[in-house]
PDB file of N, CA and C in Angstrom:
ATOM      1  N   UNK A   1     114.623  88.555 144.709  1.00  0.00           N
ATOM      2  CA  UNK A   1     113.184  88.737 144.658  1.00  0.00           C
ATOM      3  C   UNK A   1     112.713  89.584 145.832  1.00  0.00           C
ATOM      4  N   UNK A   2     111.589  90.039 145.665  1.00  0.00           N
ATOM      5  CA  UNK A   2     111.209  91.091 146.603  1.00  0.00           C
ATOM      6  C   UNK A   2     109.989  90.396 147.237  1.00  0.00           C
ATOM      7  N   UNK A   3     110.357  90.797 148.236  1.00  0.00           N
ATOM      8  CA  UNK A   3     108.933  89.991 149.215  1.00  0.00           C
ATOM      9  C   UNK A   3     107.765  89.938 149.047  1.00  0.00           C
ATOM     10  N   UNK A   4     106.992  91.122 148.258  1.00  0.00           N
ATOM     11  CA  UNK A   4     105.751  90.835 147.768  1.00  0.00           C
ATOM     12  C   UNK A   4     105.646  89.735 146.312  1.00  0.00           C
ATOM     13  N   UNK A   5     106.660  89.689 146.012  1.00  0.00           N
ATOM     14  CA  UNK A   5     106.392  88.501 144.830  1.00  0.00           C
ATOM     15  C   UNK A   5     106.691  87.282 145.558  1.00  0.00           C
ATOM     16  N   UNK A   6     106.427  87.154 146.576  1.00  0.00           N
ATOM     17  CA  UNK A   6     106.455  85.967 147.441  1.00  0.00           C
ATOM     18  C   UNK A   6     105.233  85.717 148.181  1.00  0.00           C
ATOM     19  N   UNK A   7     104.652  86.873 148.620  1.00  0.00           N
ATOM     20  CA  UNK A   7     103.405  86.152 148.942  1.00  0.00           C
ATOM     21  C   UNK A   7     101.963  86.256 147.957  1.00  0.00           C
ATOM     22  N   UNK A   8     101.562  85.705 148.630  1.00  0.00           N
ATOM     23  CA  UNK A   8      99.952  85.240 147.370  1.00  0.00           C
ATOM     24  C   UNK A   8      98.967  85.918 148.187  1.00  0.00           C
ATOM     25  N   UNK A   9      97.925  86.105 147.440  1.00  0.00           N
ATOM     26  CA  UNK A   9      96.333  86.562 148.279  1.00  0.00           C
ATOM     27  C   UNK A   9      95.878  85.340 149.249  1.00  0.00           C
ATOM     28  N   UNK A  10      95.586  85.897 149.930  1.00  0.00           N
ATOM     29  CA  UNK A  10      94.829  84.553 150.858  1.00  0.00           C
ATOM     30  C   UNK A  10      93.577  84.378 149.753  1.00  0.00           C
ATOM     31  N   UNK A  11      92.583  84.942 149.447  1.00  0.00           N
ATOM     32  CA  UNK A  11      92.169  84.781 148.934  1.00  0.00           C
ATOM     33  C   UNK A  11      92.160  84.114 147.487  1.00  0.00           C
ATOM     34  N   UNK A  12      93.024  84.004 146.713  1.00  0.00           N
ATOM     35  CA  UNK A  12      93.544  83.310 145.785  1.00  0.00           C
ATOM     36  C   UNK A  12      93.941  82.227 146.214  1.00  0.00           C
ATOM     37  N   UNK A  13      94.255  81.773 147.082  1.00  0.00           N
ATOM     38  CA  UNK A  13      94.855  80.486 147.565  1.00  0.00           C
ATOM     39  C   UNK A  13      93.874  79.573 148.352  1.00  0.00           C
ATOM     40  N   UNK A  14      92.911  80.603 148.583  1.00  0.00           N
ATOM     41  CA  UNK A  14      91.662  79.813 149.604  1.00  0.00           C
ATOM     42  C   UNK A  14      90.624  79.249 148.174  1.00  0.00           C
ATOM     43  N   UNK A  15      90.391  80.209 147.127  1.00  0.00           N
ATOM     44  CA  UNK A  15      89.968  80.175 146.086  1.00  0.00           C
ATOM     45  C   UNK A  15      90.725  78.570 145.372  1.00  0.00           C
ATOM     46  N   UNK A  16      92.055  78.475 145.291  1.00  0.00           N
ATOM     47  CA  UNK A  16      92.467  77.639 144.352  1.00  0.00           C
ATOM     48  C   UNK A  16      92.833  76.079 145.258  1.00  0.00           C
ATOM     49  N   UNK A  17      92.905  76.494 145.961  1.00  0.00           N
ATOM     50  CA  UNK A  17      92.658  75.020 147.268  1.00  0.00           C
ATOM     51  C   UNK A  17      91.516  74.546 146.965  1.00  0.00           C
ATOM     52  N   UNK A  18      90.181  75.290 146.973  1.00  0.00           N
ATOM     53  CA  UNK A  18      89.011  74.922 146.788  1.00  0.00           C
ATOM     54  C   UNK A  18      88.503  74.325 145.714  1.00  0.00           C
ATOM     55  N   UNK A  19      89.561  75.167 144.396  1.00  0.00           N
ATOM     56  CA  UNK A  19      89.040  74.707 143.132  1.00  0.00           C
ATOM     57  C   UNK A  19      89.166  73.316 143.118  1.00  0.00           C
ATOM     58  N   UNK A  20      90.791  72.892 143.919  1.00  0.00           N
ATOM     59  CA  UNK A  20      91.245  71.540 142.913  1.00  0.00           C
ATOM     60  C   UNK A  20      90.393  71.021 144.198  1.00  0.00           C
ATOM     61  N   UNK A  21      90.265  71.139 145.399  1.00  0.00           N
ATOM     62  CA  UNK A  21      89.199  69.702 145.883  1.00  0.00           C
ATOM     63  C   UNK A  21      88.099  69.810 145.102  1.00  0.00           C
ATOM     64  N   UNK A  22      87.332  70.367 144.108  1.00  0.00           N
ATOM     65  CA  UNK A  22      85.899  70.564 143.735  1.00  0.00           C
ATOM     66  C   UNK A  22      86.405  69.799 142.757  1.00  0.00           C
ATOM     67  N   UNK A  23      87.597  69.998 141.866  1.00  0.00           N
ATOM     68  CA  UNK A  23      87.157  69.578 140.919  1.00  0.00           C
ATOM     69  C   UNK A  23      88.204  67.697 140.796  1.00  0.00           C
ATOM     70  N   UNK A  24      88.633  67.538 141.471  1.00  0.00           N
ATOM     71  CA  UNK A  24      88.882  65.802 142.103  1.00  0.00           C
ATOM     72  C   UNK A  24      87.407  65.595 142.827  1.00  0.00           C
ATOM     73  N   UNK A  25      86.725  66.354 144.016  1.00  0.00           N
ATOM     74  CA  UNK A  25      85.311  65.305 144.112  1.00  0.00           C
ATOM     75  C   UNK A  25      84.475  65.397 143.826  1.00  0.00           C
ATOM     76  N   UNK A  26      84.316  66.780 142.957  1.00  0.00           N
ATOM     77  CA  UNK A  26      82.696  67.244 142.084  1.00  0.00           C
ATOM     78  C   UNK A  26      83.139  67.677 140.895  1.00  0.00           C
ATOM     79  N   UNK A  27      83.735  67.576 140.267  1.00  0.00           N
ATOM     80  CA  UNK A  27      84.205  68.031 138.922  1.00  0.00           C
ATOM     81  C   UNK A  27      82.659  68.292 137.979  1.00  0.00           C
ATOM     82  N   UNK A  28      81.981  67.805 137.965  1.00  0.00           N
ATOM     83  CA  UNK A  28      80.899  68.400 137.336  1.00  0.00           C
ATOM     84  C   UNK A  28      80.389  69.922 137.648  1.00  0.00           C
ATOM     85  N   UNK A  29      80.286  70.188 138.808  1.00  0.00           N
ATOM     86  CA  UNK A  29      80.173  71.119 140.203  1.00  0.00           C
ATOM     87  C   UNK A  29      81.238  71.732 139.722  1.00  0.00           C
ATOM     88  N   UNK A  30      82.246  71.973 139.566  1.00  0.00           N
ATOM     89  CA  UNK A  30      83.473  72.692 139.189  1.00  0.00           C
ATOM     90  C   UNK A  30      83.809  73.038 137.903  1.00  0.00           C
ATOM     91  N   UNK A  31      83.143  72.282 137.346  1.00  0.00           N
ATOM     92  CA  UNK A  31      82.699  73.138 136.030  1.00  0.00           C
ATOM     93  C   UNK A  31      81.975  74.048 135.437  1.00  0.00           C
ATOM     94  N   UNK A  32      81.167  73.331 136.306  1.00  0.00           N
ATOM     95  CA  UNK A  32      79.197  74.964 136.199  1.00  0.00           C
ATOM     96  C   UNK A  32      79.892  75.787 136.849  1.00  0.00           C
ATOM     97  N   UNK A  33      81.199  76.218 137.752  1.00  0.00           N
ATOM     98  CA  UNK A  33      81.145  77.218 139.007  1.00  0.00           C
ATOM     99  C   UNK A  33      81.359  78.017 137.973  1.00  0.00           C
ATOM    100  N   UNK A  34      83.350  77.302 136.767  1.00  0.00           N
ATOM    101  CA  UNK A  34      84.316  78.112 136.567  1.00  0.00           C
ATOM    102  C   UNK A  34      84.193  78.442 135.035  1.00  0.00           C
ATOM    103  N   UNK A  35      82.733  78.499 134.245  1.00  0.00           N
ATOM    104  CA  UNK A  35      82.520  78.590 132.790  1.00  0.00           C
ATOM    105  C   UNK A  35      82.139  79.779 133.148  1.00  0.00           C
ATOM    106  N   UNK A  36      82.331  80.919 133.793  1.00  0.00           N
ATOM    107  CA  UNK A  36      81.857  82.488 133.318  1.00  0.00           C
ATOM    108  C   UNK A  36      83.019  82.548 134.557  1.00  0.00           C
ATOM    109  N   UNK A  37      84.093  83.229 133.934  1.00  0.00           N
ATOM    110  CA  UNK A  37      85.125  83.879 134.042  1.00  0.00           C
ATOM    111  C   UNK A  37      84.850  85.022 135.284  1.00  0.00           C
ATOM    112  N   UNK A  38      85.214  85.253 136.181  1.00  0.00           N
ATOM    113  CA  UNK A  38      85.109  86.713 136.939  1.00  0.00           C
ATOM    114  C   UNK A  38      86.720  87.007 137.146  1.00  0.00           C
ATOM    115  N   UNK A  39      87.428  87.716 135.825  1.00  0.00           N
ATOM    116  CA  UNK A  39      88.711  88.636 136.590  1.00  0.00           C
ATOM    117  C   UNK A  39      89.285  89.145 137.806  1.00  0.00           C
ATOM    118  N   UNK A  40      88.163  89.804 138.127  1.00  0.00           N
ATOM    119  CA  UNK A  40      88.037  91.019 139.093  1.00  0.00           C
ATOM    120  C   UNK A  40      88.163  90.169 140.415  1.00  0.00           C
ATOM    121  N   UNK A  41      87.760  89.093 140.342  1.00  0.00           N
ATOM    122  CA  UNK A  41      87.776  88.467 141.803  1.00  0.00           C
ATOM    123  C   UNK A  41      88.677  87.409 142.236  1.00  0.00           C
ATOM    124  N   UNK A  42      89.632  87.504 142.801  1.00  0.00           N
ATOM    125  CA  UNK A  42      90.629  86.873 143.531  1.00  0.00           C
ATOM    126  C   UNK A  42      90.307  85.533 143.749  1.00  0.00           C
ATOM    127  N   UNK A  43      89.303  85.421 144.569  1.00  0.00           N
ATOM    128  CA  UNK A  43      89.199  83.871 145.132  1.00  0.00           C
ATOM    129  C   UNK A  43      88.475  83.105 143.553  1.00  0.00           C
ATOM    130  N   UNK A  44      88.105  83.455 142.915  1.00  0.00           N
ATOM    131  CA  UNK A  44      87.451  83.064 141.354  1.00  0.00           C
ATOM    132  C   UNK A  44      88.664  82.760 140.421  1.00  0.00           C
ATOM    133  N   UNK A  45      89.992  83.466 140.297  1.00  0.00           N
ATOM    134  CA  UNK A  45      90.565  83.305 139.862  1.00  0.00           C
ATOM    135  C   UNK A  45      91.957  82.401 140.432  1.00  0.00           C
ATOM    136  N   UNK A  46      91.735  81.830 141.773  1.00  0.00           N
ATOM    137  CA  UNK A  46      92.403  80.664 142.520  1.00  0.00           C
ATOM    138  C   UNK A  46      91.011  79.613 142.168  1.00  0.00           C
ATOM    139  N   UNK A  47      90.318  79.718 142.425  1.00  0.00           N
ATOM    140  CA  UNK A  47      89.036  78.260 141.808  1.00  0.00           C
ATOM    141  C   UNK A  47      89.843  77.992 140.652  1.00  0.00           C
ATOM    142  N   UNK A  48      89.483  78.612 139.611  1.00  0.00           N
ATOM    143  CA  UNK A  48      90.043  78.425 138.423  1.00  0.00           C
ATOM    144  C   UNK A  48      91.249  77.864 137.913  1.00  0.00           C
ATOM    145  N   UNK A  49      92.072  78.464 138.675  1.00  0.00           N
ATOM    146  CA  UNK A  49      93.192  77.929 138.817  1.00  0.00           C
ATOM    147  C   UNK A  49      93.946  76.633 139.644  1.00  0.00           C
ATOM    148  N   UNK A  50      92.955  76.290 140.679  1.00  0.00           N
ATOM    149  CA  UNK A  50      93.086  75.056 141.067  1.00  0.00           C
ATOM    150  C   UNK A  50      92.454  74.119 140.822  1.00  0.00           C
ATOM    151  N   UNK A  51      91.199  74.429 139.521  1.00  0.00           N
ATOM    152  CA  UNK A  51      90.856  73.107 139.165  1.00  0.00           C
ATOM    153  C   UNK A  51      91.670  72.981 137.844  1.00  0.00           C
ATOM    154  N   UNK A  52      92.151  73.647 136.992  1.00  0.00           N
ATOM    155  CA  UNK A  52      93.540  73.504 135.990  1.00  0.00           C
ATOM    156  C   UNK A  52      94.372  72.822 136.472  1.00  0.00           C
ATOM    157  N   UNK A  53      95.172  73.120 138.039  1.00  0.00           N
ATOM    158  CA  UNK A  53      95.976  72.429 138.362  1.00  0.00           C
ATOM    159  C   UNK A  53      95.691  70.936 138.655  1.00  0.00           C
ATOM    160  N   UNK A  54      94.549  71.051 139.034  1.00  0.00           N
ATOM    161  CA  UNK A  54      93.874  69.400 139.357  1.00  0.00           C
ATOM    162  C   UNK A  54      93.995  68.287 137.942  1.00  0.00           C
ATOM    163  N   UNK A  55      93.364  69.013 137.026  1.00  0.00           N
ATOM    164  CA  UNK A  55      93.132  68.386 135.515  1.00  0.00           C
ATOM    165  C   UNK A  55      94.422  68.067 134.710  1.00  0.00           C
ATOM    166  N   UNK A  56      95.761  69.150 135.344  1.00  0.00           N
ATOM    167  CA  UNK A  56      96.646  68.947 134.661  1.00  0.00           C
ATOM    168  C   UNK A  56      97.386  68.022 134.961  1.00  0.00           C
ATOM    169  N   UNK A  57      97.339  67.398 136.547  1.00  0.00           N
ATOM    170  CA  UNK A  57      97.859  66.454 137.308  1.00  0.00           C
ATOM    171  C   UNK A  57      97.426  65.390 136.707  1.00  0.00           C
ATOM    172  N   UNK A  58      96.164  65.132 136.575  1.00  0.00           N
ATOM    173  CA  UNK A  58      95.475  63.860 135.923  1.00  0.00           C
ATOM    174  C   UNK A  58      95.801  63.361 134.836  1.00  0.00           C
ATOM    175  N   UNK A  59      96.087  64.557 133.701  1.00  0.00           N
ATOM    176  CA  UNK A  59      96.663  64.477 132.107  1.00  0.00           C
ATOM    177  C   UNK A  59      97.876  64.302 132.621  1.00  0.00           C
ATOM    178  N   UNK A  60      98.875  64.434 133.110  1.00  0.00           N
ATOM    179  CA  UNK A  60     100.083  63.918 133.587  1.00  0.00           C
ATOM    180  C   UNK A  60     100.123  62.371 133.832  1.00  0.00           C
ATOM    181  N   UNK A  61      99.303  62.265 135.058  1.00  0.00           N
ATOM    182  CA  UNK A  61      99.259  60.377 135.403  1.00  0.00           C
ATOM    183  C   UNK A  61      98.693  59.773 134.410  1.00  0.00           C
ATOM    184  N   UNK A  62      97.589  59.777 133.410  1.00  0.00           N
ATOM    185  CA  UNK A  62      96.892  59.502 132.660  1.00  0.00           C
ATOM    186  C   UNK A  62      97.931  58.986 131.641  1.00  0.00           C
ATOM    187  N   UNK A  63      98.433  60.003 131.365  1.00  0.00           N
ATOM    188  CA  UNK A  63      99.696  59.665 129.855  1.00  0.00           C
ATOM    189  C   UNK A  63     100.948  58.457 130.336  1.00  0.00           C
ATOM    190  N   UNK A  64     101.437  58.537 131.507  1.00  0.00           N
ATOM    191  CA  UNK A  64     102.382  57.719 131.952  1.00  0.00           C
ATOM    192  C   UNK A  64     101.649  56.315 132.178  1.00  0.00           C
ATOM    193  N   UNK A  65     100.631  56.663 132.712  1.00  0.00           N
ATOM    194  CA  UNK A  65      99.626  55.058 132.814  1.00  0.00           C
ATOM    195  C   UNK A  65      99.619  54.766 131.331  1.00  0.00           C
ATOM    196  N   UNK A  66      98.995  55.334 130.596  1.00  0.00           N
ATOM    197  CA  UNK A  66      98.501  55.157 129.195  1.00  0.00           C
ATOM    198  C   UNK A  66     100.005  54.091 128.408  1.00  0.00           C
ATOM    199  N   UNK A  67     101.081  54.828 129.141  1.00  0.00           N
ATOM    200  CA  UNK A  67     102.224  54.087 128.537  1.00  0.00           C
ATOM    201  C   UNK A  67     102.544  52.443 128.918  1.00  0.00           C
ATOM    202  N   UNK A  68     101.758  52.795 129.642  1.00  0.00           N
ATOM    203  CA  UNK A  68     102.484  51.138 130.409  1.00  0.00           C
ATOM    204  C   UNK A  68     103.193  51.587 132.126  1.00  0.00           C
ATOM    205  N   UNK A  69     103.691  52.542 132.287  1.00  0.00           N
ATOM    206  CA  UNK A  69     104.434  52.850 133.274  1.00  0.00           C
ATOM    207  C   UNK A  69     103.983  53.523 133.984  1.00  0.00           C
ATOM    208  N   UNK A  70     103.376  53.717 135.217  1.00  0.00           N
ATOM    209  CA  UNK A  70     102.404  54.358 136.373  1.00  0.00           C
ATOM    210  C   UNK A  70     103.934  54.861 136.789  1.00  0.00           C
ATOM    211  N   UNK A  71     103.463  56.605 137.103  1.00  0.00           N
ATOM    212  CA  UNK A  71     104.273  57.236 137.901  1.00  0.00           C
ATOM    213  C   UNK A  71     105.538  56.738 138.539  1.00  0.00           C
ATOM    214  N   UNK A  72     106.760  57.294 138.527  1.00  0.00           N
ATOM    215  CA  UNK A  72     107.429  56.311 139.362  1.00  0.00           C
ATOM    216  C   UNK A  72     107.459  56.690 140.956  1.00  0.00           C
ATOM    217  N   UNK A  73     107.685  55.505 141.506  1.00  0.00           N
ATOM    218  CA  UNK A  73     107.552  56.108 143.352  1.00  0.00           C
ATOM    219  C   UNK A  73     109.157  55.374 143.795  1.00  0.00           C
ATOM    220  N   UNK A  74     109.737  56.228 144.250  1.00  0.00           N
ATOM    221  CA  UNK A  74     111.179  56.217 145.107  1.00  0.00           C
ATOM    222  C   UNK A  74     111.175  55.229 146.073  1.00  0.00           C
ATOM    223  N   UNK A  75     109.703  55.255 146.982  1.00  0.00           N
ATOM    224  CA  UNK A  75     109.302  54.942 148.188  1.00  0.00           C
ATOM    225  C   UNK A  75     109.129  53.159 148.062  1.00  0.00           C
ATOM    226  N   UNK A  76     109.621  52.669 147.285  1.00  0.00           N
ATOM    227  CA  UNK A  76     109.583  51.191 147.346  1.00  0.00           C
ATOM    228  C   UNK A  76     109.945  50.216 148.045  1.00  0.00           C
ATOM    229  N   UNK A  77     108.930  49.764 149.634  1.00  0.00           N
ATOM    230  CA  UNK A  77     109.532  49.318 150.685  1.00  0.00           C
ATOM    231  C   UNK A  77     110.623  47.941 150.580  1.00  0.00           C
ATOM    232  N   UNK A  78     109.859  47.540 149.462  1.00  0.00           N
ATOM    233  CA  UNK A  78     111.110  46.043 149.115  1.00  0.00           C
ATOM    234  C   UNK A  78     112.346  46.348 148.424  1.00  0.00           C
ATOM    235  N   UNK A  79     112.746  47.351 148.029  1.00  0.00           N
ATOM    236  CA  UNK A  79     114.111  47.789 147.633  1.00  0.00           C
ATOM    237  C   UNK A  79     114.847  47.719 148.163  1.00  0.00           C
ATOM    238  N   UNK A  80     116.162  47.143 148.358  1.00  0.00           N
ATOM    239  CA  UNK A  80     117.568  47.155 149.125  1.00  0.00           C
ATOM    240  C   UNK A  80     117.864  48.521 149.060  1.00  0.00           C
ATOM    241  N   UNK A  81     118.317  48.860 150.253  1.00  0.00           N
ATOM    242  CA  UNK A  81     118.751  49.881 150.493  1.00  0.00           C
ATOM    243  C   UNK A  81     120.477  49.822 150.853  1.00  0.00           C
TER     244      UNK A  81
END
């Protein structure tokens, strides 16, 4: 791989950091931002993209809860080791 496919826009990343906190503590707020699309703009298209990533995390835990079985965690202090 070549080094520019390694790094990201700051701006895209400042953008999509932002999205997913907006849309875990204002998700309403993060919805009015990201319903008119702007291409052209970098940090708009990290919003966007980090409140997807936020929503998709949730539909992830959501379905495993839904089963009966919450996420599994490794970190189980009463486990014999």
């Amino acid at each position: 791989m070549a080094q520019d496919e390694l790094t990201v826009d700051p701006q895209f990343l400042r953008g999509f950091n932002n999205g997913y906190l907006l849309a875990k503590h204002e998700p309403e707020l993060a919805v009015q931002l990201t319903t008119r699309p702007n291409d052209h703009n970098e940090y708009f298209k990290g919003l966007v993209g980090g409140k997807a990533e936020y929503e998709k995390e949730v539909r992830e835990w959501a379905k495993g809860f839904s089963k009966g079985s919450p996420a599994k965690d490794d970190r189980d202090i009463s486990k014999d080791r």
